[in-house]
N, C-alpha and C. Protein backbone atom coordinates (compact mmCIF):
# COMPACT_ATOMS: atom_id res chain seq x y z
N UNK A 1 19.40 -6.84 2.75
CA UNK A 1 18.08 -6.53 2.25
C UNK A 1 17.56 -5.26 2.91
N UNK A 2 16.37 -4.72 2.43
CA UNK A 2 15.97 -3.20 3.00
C UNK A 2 15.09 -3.65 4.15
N UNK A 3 14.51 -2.58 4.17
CA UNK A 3 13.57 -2.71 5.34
C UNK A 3 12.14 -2.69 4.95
N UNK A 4 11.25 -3.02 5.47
CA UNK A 4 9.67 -2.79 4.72
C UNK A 4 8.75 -2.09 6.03
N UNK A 5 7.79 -1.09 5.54
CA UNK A 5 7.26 -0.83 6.41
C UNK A 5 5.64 -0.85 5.62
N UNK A 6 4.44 -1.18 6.79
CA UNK A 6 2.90 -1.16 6.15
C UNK A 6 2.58 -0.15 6.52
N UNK A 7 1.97 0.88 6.39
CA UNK A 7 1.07 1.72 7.37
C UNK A 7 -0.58 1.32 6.53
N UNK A 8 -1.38 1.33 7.38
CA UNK A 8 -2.53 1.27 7.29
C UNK A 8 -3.82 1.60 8.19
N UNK A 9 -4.88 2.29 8.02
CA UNK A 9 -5.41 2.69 8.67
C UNK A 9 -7.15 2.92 8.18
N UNK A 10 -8.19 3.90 8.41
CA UNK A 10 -9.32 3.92 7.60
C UNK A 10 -8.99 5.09 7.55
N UNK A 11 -10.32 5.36 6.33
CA UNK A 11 -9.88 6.70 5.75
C UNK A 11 -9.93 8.31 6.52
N UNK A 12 -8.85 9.20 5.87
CA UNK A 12 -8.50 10.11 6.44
C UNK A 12 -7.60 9.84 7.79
N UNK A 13 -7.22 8.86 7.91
CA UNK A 13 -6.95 8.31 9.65
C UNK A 13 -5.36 8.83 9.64
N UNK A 14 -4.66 9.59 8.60
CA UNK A 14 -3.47 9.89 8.79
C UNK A 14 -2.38 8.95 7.68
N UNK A 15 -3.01 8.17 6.93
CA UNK A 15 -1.90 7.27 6.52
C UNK A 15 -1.15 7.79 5.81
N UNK A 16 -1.08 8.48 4.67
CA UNK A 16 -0.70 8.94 3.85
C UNK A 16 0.55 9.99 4.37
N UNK A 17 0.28 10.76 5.53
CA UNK A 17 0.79 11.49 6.22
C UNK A 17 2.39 10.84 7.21
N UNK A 18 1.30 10.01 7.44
CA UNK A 18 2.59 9.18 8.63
C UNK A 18 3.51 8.15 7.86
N UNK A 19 3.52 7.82 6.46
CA UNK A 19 4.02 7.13 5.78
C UNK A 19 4.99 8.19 5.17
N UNK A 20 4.82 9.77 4.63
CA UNK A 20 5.28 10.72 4.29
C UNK A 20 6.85 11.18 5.46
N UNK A 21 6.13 11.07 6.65
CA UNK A 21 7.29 11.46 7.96
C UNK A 21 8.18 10.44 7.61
N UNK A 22 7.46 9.32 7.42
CA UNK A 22 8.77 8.30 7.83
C UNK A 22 9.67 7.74 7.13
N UNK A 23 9.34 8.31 5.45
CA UNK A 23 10.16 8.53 4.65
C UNK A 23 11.00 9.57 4.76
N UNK A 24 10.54 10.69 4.83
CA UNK A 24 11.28 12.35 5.51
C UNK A 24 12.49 11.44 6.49
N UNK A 25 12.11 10.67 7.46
CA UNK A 25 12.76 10.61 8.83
C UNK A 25 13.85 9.56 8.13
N UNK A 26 14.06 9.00 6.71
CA UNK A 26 14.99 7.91 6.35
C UNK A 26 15.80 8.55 5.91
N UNK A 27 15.76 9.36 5.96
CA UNK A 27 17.06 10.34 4.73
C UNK A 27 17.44 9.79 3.73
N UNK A 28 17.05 9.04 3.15
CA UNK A 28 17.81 8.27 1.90
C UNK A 28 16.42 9.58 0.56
N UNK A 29 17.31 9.40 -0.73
CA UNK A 29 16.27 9.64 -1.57
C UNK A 29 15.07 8.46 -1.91
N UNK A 30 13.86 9.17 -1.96
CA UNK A 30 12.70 8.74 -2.53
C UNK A 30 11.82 8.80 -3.57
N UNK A 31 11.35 7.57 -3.99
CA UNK A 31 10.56 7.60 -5.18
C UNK A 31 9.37 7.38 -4.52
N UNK A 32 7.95 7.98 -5.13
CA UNK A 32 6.42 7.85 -4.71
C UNK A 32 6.19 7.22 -5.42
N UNK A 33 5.28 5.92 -5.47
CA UNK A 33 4.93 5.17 -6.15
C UNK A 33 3.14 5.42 -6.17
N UNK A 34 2.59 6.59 -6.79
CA UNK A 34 1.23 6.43 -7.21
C UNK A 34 0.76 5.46 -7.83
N UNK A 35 -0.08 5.11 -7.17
CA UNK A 35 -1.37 3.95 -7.98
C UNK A 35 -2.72 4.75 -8.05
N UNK A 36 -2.96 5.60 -7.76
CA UNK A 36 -4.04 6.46 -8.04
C UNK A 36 -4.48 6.38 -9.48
N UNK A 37 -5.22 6.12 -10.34
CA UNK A 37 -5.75 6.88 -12.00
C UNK A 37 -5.93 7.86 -12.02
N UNK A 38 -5.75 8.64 -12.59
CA UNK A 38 -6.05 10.19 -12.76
C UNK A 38 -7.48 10.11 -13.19
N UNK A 39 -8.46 11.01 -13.00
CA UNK A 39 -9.65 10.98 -13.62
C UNK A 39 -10.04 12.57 -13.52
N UNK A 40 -9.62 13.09 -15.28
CA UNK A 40 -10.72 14.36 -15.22
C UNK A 40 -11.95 14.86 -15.26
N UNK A 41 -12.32 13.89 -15.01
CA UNK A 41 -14.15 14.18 -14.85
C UNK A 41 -14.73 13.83 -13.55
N UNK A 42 -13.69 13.90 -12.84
CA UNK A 42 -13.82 13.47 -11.54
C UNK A 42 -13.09 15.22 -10.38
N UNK A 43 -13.29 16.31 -10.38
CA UNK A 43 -12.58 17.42 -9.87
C UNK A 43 -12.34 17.32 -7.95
N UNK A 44 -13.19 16.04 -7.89
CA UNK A 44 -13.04 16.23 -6.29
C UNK A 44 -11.69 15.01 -5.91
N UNK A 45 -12.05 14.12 -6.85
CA UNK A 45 -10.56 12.77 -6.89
C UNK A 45 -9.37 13.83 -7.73
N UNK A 46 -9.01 15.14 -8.17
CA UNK A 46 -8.60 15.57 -8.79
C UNK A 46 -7.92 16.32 -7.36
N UNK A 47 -8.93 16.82 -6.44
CA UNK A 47 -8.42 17.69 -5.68
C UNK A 47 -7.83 16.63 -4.50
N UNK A 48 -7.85 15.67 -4.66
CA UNK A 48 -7.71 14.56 -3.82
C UNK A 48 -5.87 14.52 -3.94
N UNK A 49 -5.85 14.34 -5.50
CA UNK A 49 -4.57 13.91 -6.07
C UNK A 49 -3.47 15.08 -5.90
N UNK A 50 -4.02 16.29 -5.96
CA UNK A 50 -3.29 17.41 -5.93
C UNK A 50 -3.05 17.56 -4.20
N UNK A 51 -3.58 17.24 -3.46
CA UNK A 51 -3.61 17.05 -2.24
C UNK A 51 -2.33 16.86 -1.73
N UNK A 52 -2.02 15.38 -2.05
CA UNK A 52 -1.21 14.51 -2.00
C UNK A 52 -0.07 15.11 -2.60
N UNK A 53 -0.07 15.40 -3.76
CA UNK A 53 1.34 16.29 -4.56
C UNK A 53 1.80 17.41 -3.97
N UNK A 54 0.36 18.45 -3.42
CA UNK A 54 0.85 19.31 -2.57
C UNK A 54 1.96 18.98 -1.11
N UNK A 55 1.82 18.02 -0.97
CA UNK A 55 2.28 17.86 0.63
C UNK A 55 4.05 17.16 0.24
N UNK A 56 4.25 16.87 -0.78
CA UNK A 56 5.81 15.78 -1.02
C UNK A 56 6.75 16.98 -1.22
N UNK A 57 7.90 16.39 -1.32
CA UNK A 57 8.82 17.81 -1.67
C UNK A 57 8.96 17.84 -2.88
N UNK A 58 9.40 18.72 -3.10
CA UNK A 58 10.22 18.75 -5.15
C UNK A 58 11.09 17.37 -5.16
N UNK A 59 11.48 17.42 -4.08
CA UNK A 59 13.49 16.22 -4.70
C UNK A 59 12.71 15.02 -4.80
N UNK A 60 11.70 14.61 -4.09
CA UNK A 60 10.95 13.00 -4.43
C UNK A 60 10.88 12.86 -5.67
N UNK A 61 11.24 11.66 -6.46
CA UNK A 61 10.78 10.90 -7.47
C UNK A 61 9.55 10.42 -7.70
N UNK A 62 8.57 10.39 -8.96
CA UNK A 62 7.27 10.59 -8.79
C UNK A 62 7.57 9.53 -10.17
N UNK A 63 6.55 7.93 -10.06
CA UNK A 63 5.82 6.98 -10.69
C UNK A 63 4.80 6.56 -10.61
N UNK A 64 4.03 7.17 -11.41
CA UNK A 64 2.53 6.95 -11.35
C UNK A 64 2.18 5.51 -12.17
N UNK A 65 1.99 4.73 -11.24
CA UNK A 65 2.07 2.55 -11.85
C UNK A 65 0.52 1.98 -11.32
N UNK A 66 -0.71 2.23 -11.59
CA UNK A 66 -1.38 1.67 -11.48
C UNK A 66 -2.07 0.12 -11.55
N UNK A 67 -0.90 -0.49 -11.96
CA UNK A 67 -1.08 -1.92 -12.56
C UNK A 67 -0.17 -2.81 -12.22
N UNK A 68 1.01 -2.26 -12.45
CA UNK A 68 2.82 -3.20 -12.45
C UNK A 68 3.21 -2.56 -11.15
N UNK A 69 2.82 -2.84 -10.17
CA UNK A 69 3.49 -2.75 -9.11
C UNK A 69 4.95 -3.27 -8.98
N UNK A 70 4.70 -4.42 -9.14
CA UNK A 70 6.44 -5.13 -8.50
C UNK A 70 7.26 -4.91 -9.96
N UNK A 71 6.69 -4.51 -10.71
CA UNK A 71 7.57 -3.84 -11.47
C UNK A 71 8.14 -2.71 -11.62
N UNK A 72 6.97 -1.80 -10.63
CA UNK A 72 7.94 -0.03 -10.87
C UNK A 72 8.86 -0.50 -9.54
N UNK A 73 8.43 -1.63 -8.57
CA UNK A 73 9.28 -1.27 -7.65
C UNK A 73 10.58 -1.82 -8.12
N UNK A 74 10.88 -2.93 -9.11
CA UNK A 74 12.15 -3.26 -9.54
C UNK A 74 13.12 -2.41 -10.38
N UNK A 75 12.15 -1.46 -10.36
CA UNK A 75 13.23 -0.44 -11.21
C UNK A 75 13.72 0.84 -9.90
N UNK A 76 13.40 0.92 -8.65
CA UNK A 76 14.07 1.61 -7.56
C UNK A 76 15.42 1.10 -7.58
N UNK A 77 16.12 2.43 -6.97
CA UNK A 77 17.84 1.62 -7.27
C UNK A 77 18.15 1.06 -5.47
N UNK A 78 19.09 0.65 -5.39
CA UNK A 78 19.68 0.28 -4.42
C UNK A 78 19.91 1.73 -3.25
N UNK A 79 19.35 0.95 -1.79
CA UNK A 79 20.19 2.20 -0.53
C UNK A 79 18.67 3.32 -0.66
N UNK A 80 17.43 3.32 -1.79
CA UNK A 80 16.57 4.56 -1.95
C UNK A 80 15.65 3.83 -0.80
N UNK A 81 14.54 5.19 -0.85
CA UNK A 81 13.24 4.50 -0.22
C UNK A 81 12.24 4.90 -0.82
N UNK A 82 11.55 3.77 -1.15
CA UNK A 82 10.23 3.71 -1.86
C UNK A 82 8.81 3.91 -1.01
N UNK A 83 7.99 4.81 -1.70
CA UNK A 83 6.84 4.89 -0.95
C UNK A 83 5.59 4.65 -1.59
N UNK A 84 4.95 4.01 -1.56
CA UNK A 84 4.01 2.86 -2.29
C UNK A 84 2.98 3.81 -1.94
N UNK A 85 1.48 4.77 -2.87
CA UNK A 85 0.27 5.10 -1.70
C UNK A 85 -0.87 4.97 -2.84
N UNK A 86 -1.41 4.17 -3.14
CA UNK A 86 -1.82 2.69 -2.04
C UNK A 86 -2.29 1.07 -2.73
N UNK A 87 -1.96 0.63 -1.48
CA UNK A 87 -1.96 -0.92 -2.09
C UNK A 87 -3.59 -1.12 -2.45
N UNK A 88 -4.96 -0.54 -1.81
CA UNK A 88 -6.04 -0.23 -2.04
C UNK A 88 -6.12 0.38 -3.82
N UNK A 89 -5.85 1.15 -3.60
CA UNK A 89 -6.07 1.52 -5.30
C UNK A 89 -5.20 0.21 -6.55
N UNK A 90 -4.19 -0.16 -6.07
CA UNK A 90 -3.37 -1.11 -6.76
C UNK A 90 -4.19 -2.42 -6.99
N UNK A 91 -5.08 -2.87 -6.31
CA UNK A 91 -6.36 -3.60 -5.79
C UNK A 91 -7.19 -3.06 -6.51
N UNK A 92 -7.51 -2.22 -6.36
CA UNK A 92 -8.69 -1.88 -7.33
C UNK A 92 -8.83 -1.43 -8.50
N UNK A 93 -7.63 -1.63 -9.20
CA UNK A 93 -6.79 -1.83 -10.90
C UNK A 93 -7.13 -2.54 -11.53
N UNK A 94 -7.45 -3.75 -10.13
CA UNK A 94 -7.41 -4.94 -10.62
C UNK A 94 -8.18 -6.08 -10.21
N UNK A 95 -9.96 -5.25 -10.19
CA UNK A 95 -10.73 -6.14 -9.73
C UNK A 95 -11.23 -6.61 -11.30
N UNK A 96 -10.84 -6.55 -12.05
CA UNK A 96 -11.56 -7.02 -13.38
C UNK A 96 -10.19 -8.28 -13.77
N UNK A 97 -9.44 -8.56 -12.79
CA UNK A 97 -8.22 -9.03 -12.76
C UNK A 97 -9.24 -10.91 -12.94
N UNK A 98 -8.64 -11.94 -13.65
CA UNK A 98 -9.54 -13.58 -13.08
C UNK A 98 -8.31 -13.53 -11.68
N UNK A 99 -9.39 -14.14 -11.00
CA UNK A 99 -8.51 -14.82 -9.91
C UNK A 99 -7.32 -15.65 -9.39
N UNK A 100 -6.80 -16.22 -10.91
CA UNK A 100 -5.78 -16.89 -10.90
C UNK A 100 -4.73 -16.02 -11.25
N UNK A 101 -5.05 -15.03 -12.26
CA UNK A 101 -3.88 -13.73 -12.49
C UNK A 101 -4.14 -13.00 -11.61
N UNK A 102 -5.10 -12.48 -10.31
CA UNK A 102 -4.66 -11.67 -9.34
C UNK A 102 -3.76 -12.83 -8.39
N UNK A 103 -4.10 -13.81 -8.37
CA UNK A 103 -3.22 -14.90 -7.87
C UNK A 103 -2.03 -14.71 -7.36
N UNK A 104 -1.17 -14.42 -8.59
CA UNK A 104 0.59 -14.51 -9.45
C UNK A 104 0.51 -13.26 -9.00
N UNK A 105 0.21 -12.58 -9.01
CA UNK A 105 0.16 -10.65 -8.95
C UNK A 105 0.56 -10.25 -7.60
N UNK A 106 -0.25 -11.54 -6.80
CA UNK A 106 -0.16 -11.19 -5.37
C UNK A 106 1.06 -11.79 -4.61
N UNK A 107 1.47 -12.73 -5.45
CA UNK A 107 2.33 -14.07 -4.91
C UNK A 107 3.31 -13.04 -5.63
N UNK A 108 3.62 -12.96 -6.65
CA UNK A 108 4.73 -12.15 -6.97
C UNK A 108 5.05 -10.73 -6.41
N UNK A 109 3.97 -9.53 -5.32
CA UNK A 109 4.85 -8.88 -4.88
C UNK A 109 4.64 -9.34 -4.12
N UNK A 110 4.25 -10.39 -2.65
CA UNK A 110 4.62 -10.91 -1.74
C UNK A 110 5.86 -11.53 -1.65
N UNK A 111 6.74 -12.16 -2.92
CA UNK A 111 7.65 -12.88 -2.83
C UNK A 111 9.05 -11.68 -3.16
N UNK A 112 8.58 -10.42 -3.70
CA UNK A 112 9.36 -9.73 -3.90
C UNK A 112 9.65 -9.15 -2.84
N UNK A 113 8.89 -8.54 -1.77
CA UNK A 113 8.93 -7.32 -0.63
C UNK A 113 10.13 -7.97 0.25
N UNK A 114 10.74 -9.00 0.41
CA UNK A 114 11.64 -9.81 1.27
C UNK A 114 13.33 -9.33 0.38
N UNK A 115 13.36 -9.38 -0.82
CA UNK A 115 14.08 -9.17 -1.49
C UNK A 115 14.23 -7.47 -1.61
N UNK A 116 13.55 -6.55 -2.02
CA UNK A 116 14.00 -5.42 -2.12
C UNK A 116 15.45 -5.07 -1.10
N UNK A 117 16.13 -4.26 -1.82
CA UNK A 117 17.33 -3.53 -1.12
C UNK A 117 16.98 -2.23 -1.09
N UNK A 118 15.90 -1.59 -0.80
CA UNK A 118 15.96 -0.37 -0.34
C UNK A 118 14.82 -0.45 0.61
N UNK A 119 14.57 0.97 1.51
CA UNK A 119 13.01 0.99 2.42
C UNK A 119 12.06 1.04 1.36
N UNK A 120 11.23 0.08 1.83
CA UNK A 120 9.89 -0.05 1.29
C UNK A 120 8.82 1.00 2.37
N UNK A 121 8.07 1.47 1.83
CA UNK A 121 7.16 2.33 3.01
C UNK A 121 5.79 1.90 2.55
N UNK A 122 4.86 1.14 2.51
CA UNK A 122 3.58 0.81 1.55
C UNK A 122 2.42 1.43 2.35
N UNK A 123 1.30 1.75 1.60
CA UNK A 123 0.04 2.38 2.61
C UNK A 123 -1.06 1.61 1.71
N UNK A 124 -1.85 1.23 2.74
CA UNK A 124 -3.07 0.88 2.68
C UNK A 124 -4.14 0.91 3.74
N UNK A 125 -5.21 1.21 2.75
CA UNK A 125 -6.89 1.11 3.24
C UNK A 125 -7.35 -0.24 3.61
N UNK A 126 -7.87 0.15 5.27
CA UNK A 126 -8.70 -1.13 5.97
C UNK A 126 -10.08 -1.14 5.48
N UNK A 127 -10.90 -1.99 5.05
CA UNK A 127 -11.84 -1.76 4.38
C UNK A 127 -12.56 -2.89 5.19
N UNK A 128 -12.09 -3.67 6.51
CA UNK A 128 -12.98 -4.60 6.73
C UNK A 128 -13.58 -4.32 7.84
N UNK A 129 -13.68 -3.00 8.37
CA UNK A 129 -14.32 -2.79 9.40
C UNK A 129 -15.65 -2.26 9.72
N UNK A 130 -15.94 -2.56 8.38
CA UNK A 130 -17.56 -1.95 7.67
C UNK A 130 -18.62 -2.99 7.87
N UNK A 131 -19.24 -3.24 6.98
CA UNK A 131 -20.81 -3.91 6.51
C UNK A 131 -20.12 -4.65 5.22
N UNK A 132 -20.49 -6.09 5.36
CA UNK A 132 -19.92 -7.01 4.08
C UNK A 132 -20.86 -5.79 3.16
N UNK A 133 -20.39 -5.81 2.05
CA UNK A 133 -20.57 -5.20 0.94
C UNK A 133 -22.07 -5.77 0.67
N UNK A 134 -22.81 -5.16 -0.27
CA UNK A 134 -24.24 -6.44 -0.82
C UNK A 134 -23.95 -6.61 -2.22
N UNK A 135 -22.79 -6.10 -3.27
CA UNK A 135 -22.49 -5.84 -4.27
C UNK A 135 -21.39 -7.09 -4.23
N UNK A 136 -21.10 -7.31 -5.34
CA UNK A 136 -19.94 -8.89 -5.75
C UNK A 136 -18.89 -8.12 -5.73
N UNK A 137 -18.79 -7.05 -6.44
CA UNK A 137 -17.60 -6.40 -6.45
C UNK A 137 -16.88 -5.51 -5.49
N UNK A 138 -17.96 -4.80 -4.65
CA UNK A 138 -17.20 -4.46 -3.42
C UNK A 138 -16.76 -5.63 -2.15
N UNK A 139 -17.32 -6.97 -2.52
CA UNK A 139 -16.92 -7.80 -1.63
C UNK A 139 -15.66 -8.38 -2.35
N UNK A 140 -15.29 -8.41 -3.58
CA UNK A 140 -14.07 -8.73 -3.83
C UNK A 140 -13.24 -7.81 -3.71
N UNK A 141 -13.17 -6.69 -3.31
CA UNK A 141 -12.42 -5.51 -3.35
C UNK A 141 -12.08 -5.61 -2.20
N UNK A 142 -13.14 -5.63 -0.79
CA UNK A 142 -12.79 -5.73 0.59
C UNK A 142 -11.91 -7.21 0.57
N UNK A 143 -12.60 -8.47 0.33
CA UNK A 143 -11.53 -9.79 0.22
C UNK A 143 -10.01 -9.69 -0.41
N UNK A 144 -9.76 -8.68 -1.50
CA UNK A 144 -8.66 -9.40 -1.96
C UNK A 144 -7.83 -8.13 -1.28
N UNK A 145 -8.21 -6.78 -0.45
CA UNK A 145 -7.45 -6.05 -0.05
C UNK A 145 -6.90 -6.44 1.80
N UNK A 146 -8.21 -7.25 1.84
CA UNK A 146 -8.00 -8.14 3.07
C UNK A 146 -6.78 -8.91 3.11
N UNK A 147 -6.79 -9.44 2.37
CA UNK A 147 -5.66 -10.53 2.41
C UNK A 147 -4.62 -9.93 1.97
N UNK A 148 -4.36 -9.06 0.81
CA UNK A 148 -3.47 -8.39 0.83
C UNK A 148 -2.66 -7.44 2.16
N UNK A 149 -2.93 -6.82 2.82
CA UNK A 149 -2.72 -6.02 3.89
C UNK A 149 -2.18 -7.26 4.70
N UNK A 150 -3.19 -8.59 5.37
CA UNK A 150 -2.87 -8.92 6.20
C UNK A 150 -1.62 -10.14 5.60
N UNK A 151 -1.19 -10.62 4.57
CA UNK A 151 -0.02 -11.05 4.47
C UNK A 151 1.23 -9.99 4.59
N UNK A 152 0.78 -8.71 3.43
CA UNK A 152 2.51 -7.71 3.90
C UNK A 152 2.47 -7.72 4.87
N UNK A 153 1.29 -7.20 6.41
CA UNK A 153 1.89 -7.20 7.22
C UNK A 153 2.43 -8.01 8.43
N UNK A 154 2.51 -9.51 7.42
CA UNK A 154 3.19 -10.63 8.33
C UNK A 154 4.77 -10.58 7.76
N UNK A 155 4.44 -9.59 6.50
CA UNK A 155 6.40 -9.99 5.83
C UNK A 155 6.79 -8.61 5.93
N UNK A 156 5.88 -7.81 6.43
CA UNK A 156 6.87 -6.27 6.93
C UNK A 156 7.69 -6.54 7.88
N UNK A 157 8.86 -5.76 8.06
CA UNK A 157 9.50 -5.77 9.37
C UNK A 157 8.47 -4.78 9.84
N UNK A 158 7.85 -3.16 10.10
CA UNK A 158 7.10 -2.94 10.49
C UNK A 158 5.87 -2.65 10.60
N UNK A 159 4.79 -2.92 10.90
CA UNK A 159 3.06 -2.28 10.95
C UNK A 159 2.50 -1.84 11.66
N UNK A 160 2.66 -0.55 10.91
CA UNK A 160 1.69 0.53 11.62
C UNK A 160 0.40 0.59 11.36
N UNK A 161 -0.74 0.87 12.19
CA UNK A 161 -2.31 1.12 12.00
C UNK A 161 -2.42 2.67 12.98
N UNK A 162 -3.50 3.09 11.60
CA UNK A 162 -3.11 4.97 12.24
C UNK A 162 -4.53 4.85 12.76
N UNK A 163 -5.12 5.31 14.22
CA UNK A 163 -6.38 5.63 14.55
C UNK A 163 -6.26 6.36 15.27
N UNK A 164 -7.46 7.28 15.51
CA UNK A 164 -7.18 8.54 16.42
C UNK A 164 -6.14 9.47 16.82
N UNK A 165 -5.76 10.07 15.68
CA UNK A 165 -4.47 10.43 15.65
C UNK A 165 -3.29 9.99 16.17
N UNK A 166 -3.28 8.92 16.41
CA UNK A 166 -1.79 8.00 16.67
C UNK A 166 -1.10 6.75 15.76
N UNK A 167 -0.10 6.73 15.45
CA UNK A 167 0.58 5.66 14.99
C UNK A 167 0.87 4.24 16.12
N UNK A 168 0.02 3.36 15.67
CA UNK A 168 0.45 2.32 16.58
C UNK A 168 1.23 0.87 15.95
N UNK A 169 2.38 0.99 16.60
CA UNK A 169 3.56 -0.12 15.84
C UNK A 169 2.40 -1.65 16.22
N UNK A 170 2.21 -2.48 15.57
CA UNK A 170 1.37 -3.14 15.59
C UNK A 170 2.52 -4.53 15.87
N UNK A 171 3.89 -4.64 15.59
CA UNK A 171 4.67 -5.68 15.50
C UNK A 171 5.23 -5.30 17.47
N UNK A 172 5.07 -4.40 17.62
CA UNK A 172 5.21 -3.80 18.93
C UNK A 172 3.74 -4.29 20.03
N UNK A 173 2.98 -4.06 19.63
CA UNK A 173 2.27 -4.57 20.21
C UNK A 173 1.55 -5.70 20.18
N UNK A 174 1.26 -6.37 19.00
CA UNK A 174 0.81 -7.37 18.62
C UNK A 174 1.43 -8.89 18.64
N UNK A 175 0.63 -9.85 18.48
CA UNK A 175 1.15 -11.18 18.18
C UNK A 175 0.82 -11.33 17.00
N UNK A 176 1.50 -11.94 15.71
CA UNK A 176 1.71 -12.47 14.81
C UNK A 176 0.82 -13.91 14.43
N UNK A 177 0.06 -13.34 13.35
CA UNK A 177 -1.38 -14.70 13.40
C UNK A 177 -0.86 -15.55 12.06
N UNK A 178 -1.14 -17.01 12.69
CA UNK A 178 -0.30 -17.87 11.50
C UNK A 178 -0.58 -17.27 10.55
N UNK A 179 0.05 -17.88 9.29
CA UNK A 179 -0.11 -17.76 7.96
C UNK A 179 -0.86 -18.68 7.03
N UNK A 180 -2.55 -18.19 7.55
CA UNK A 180 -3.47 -18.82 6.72
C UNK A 180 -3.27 -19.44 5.39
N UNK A 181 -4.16 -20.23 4.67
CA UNK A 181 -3.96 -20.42 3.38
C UNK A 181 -5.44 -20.67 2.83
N UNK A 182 -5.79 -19.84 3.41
CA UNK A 182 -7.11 -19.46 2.25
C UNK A 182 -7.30 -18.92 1.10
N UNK A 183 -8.17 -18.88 0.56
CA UNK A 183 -8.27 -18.17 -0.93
C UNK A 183 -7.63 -16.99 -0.86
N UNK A 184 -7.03 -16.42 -1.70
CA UNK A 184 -6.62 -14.99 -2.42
C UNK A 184 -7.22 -14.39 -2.87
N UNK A 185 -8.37 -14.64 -3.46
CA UNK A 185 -9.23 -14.32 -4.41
C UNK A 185 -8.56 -13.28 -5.30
């Protein structure tokens, strides 16, 4: 089986960046797995996106999957490395999602990430280190990215959290917190 890695961090904190090296540092070929939407009426999420394109090389493979996650990742071939950016936007595809189909959504790429045969590299936004939301929908956005983050990174082999310009291996330093079974929302 491959390897999986989380990086996650708050925003601007480097993730995107340090998830980029450590694909660079696998030598295998890579596919980017955008979940971003494009939005032209949006020129600053525009310069956001070009950002991001600016910084990859030409030879990366580029899938822009806002929805079917564990499906663009089933189409990576064997021995590649995949770079997921971000499980936050993939989440937020799919807050109009009922709760029982973000459910299956979640359970199905949780049950997949163990199985992949290539590096997985995934990035996501910490969103719980704020003010509960006062809105329904930014509190389901922070809840279901909550739980998302903190199960991959009980089934990553590694997790990184980027703050203050450092990468900190979190399986390196950390202890491993059971495996709740609370809502998914």
């Amino acid at each position: 089986m491959g390897n999986s890695i989380l990086v996650t961090g708050a925003v601007r904190s480097g993730k995107s960046e340090w998830a980029e090296h450590l694909a660079l540092q696998s030598g295998k070929p890579v596919t980017y797995i955008a979940t971003a939407k494009e939005d032209p009426s949006d020129p600053e999420w525009t310069a956001r996106i070009q950002h991001h394109r600016d910084r990859r090389p030409d030879t990366w493979q580029f899938i822009a999957e806002a929805k079917d996650l564990s499906g663009a990742l089933k189409t990576i071939p064997s021995g590649h490395c995949v770079l997921v950016d971000s499980l936050g936007l993939w989440v937020a595809a799919h807050l109009e999602t009922e709760a029982a189909q973000w459910h299956e959504l979640m359970a199905e790429f949780l049950e997949l990430l163990p199985t992949l045969d290539f590096l997985s590299i995934m990035v996501a936004e910490e969103t719980g280190w704020g003010l509960v939301p006062t809105y329904p929908m930014g509190r389901l956005f922070r809840d279901r990215l909550g739980r998302l983050i903190r199960q991959t990174g009980l089934k990553a082999d590694e997790t990184y959290l980027l703050a203050g310009g450092h990468a900190l291996n979190l399986k390196q330093l950390g202890q491993p917190l059971p495996e709740a079974q609370s809502p998914l929302f």
